[in-house]
Protein backbone atom coordinates (compact mmCIF):
# COMPACT_ATOMS: atom_id res chain seq x y z
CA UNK A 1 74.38 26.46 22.27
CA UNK A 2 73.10 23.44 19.88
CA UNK A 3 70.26 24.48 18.02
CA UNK A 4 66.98 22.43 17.89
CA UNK A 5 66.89 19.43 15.31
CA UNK A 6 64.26 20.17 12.99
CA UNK A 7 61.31 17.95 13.68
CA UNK A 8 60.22 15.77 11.15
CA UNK A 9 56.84 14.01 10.59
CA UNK A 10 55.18 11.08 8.92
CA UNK A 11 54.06 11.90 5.77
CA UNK A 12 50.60 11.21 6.84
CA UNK A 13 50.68 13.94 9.70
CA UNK A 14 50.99 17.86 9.74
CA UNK A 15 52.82 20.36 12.11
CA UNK A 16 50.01 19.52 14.64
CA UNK A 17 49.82 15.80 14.93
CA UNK A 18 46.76 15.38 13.10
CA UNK A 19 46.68 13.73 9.48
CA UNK A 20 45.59 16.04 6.60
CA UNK A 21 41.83 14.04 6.54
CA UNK A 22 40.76 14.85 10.40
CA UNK A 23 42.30 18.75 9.61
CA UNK A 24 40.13 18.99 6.86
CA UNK A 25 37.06 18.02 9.35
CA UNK A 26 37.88 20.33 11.84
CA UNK A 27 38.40 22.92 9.70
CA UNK A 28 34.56 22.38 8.93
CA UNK A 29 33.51 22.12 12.41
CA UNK A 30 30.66 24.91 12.89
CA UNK A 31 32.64 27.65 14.88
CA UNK A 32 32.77 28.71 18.43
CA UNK A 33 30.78 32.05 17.60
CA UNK A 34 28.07 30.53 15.03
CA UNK A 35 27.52 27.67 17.65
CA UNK A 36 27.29 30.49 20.13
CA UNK A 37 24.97 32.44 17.96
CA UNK A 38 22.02 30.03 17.68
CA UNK A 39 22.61 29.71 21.30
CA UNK A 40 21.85 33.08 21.75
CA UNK A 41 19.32 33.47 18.88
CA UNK A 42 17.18 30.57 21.06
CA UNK A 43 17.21 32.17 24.26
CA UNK A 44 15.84 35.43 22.84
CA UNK A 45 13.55 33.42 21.22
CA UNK A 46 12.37 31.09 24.03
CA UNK A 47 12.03 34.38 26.25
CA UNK A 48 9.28 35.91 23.04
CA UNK A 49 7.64 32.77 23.75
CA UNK A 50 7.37 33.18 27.22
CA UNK A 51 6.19 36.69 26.43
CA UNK A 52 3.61 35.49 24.37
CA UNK A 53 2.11 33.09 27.18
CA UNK A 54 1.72 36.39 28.90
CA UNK A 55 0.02 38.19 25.92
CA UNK A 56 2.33 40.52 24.79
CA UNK A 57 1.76 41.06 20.95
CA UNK A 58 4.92 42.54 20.55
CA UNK A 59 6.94 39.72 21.45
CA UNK A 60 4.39 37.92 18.72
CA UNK A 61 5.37 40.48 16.07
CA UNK A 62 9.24 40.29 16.77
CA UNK A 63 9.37 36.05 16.76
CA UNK A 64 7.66 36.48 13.63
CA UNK A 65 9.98 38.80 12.77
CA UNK A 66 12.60 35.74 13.41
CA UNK A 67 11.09 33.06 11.76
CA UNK A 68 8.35 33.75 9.11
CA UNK A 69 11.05 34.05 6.34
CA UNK A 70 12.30 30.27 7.20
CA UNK A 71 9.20 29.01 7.82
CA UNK A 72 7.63 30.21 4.47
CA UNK A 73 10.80 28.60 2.48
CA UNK A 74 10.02 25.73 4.24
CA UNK A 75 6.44 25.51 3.62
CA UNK A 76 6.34 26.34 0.51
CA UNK A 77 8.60 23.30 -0.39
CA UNK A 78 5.82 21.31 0.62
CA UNK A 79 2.37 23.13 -1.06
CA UNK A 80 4.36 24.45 -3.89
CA UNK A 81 2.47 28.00 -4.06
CA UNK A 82 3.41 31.32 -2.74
CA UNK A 83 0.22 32.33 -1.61
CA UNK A 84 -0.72 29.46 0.24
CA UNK A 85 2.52 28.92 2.18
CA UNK A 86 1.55 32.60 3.81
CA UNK A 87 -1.73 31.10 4.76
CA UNK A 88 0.16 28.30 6.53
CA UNK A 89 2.65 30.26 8.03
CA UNK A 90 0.13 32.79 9.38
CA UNK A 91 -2.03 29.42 11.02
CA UNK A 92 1.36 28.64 12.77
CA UNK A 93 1.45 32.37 14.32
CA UNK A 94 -1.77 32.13 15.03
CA UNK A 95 -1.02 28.94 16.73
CA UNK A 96 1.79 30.08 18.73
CA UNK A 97 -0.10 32.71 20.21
CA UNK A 98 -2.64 30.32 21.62
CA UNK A 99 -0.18 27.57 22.45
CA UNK A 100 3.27 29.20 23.40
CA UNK A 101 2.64 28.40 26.98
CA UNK A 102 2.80 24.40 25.78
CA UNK A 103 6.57 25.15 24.47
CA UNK A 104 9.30 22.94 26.72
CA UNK A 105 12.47 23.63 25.93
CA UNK A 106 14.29 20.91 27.50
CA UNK A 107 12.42 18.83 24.48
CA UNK A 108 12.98 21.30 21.30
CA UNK A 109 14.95 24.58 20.50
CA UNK A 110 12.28 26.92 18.98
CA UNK A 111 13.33 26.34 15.24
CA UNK A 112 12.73 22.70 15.86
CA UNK A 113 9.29 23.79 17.29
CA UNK A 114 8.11 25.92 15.03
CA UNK A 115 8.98 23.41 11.76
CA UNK A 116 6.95 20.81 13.24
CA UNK A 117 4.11 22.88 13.50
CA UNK A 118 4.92 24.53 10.29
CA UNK A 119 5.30 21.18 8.34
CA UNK A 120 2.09 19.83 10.15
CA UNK A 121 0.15 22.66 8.99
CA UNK A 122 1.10 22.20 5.64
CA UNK A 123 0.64 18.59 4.73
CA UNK A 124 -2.58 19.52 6.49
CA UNK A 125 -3.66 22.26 3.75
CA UNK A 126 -2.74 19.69 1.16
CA UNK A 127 -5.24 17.29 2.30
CA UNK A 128 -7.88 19.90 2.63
CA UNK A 129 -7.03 21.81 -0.70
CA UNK A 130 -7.78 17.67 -2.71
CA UNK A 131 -10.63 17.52 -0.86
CA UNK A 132 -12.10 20.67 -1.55
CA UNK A 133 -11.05 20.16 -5.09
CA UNK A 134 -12.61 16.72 -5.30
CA UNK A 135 -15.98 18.27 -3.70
CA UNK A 136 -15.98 21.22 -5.80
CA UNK A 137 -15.68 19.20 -9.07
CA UNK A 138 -18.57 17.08 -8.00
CA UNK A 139 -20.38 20.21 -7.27
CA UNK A 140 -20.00 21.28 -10.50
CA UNK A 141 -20.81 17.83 -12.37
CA UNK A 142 -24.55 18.08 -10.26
CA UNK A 143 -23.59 14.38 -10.18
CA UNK A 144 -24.90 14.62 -6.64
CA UNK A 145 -25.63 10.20 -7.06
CA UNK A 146 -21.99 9.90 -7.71
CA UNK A 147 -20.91 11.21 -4.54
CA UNK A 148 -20.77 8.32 -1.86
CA UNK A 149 -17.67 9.36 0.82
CA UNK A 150 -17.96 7.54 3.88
CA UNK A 151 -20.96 6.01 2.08
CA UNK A 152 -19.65 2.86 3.46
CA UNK A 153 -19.68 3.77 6.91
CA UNK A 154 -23.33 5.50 7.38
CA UNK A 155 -25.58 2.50 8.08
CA UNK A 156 -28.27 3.69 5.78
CA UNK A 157 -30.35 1.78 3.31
CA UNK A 158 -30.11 2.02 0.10
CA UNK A 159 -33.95 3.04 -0.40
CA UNK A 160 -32.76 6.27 2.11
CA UNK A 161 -29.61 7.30 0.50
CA UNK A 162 -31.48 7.57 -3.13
CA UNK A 163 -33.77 9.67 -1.44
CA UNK A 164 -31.23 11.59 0.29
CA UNK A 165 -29.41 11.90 -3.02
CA UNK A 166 -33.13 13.28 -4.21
CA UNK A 167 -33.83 15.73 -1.61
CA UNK A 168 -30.31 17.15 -2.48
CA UNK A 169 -30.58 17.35 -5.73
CA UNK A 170 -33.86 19.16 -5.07
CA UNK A 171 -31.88 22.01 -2.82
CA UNK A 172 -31.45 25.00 -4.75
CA UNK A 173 -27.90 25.14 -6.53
CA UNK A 174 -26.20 27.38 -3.94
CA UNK A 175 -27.53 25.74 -0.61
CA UNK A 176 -27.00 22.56 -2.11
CA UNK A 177 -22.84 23.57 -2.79
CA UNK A 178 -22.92 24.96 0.85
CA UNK A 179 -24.13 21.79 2.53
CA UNK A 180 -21.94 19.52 0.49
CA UNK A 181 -18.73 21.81 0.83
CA UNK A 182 -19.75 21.59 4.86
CA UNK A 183 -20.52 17.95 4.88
CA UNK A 184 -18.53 15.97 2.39
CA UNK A 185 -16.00 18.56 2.08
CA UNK A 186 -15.43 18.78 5.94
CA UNK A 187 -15.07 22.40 5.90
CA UNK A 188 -16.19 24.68 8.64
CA UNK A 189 -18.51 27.53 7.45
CA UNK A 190 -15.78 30.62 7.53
CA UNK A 191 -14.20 28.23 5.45
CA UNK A 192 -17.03 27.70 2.95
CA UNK A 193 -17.14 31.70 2.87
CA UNK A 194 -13.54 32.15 2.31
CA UNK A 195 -13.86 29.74 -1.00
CA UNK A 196 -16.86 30.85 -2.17
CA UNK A 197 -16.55 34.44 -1.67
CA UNK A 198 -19.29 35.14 0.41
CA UNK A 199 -20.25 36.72 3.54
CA UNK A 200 -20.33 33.89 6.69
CA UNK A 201 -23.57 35.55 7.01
CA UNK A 202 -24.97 34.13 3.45
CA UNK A 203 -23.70 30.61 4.40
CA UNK A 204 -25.23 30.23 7.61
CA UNK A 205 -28.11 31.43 6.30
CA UNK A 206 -27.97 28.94 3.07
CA UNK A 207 -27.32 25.87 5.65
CA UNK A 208 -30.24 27.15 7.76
CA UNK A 209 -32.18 27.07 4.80
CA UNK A 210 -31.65 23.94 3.34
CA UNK A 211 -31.39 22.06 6.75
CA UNK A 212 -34.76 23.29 7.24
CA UNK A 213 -35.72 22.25 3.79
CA UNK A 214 -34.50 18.28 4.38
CA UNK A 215 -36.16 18.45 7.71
CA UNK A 216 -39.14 19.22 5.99
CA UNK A 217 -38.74 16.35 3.22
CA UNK A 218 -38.15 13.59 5.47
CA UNK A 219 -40.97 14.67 8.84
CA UNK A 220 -43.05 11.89 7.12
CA UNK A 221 -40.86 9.59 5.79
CA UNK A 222 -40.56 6.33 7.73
CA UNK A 223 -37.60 4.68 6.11
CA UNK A 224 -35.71 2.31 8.88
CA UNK A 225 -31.51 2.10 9.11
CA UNK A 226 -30.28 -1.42 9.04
């Protein structure tokens, strides 16, 4: 019996047919059982979601379980500070929990999902953080004629925003910080508590206060808009 010629091959192919380059690619091709991992690491997590639609805290606690460590590497690329990017992450739970029912798989896996809202949420707390910071140094300068945001916009004479700027000035220090941290500041009022350190109580009752107060300032002032 003849035995088999040894085969030979180009130079530029191996034992399989395939030259050295495409070998190289598939030997970086994710495998079968990674691939089939995420698979199965997005169904379980697509069936928490459903869960949570239905209110069950538990399948809350174990997606979080999941995905908070990602999430928090991820955010905290963006606002730079550890603290904060377990603020943001938290907001996304919280988020979930109201909104899971609004998930669609056929348009995102769950990772995909949750880093949108994640990033969102983020760049969001950076535009609130500089514009707390901005308010909070005016605040503190008492420079209360310097402060014109959307000053533009509000079709107000000039005679009325002077006197505005007067009546504000006139506020007592903390009232006048609470109404400027609401209203130029655009934060709500358990917001103004969180970064002042007070009680919501104490704020609502400031804003009462010193709405009451302006009220009071301008009942007999006839000043006209243009």
């Amino acid at each position: 019996m003849l035995a088999e010629p040894k085969r030979t091959y180009p130079s530029t192919l191996d034992a399989t047919g395939r030259t050295p380059r495409s070998a190289d690619r598939a030997s970086r091709r994710t495998p079968a059982s990674t691939r089939s991992g995420f698979q199965d690491r997005q169904a379980v997590a697509a069936q928490l979601l459903h869960r949570c639609a239905d209110g069950d805290h538990e399948a809350l606690s174990d997606l979080h379980d999941l995905y908070a460590g990602s999430l928090q590497r991820q955010v905290r690329s963006i606002v730079r500070s550890p603290e904060a990017a377990e603020e943001v992450v938290q907001e996304v739970f919280l988020y979930v929990w109201k909104r899971a029912s609004t998930y669609d798989s056929r348009r995102a896996a769950v990772s995909t999902w949750l880093t949108r809202i994640a990033r969102s949420r983020a760049i969001d707390h950076l535009r609130k953080a500089s514009t707390r910071a901005r308010t909070r140094e005016s605040v503190a300068s008492v420079g209360v004629s310097s402060i014109e945001p959307n000053a533009e916009r509000n079709v107000l004479t000039h005679q009325w925003r002077r006197r505005l700027q007067a009546a504000l000035e006139g506020l007592p220090a903390a009232q006048r910080e609470t109404l400027m941290l609401a209203y130029y500041g655009e934060m709500t009022q358990p917001e103004i508590a969180a970064e002042v350190q007070i009680p919501l109580g104490t704020v609502k009752t400031r804003t009462h206060l010193a709405m009451r107060k302006l009220r009071e300032e301008f009942a007999t002032e006839r000043l006209e808009a243009f």
